[in-house]
Protein backbone atom coordinates (compact mmCIF):
# COMPACT_ATOMS: atom_id res chain seq x y z
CA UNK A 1 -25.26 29.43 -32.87
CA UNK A 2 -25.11 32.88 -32.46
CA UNK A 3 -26.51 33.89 -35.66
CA UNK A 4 -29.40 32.30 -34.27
CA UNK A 5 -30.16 34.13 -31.35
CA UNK A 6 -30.45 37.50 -32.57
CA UNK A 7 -33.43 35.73 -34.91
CA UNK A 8 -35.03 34.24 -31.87
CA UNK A 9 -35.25 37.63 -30.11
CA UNK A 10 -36.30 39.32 -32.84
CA UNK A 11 -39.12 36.92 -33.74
CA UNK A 12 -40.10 37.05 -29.62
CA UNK A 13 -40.41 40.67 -29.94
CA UNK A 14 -42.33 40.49 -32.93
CA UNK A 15 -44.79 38.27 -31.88
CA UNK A 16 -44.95 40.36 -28.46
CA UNK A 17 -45.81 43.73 -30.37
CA UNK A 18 -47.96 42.58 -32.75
CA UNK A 19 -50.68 40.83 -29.79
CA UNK A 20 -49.56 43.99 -27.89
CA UNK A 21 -51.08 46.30 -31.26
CA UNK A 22 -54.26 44.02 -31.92
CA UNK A 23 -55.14 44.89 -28.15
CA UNK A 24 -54.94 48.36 -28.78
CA UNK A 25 -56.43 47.73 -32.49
CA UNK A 26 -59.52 46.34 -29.85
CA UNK A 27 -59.62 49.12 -27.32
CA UNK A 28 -59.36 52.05 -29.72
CA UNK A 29 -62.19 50.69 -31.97
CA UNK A 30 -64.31 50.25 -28.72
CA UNK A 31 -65.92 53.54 -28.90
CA UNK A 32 -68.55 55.01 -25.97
CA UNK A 33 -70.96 54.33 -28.29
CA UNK A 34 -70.34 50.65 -28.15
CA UNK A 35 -69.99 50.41 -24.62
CA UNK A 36 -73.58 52.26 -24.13
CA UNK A 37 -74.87 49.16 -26.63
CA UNK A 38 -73.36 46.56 -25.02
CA UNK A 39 -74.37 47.91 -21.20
CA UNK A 40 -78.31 48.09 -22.64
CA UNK A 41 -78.04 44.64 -23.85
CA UNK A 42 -76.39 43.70 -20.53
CA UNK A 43 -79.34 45.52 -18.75
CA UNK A 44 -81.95 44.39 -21.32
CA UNK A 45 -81.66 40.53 -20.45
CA UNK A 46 -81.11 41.22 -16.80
CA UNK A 47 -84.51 42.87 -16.45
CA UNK A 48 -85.86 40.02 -18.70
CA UNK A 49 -84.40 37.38 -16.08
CA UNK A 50 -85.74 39.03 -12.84
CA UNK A 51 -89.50 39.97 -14.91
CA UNK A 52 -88.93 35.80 -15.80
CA UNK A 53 -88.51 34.96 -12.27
CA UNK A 54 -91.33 36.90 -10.80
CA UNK A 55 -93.66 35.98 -13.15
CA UNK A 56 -93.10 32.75 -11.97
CA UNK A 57 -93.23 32.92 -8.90
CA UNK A 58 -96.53 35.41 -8.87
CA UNK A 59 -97.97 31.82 -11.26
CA UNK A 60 -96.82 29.51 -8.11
CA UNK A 61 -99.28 31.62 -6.16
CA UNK A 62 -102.25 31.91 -7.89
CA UNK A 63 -101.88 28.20 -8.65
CA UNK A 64 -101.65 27.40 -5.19
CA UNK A 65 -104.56 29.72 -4.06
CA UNK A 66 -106.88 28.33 -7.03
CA UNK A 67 -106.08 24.91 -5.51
CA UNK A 68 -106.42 25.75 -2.04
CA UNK A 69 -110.46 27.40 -3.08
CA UNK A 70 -111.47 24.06 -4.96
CA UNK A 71 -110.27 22.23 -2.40
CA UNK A 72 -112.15 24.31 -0.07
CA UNK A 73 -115.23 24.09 -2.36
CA UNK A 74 -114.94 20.41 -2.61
CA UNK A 75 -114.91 19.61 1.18
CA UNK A 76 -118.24 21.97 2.03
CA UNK A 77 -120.03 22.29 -1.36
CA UNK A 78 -122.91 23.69 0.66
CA UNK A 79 -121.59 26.22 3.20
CA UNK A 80 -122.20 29.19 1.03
CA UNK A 81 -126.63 28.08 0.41
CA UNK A 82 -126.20 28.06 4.58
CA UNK A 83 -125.80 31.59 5.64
């Protein structure tokens, strides 16, 4: 039993440092170069979302104003022969 347990903490430590060296493997290959790509990307899609979303919204409008003038023009056909 006791030759055992000097295994067990040796394959705990093991497995401990290497996660704890692929993390820093990670970190140190993240250069500043990477994090400027990845923040552009980040920044790219977020102004692509918000351009999305007004877009849509400006659409909503000039749907609903088109409606709103053939409506109009519908309901008095003649008002602008009257003035």
């Amino acid at each position: 039993m006791k030759d055992h347990l000097p295994d067990a903490v040796i394959a705990a430590a093991a497995a401990k440092g290497s996660f704890l060296a692929s993390v820093t493997a990670f970190f140190a290959g993240v250069t500043a170069n990477t994090i400027a790509a990845i923040g552009g990307l980040i920044v790219a899609v977020l102004g692509l979302v918000v351009s999305w979303h007004y877009k849509r919204r400006e659409d909503r409008r000039r749907e609903e104003a088109h409606r709103l003038v053939v409506q109009r023009a519908l309901l008095s056909p003649y008002e602008d022969d009257a003035g």
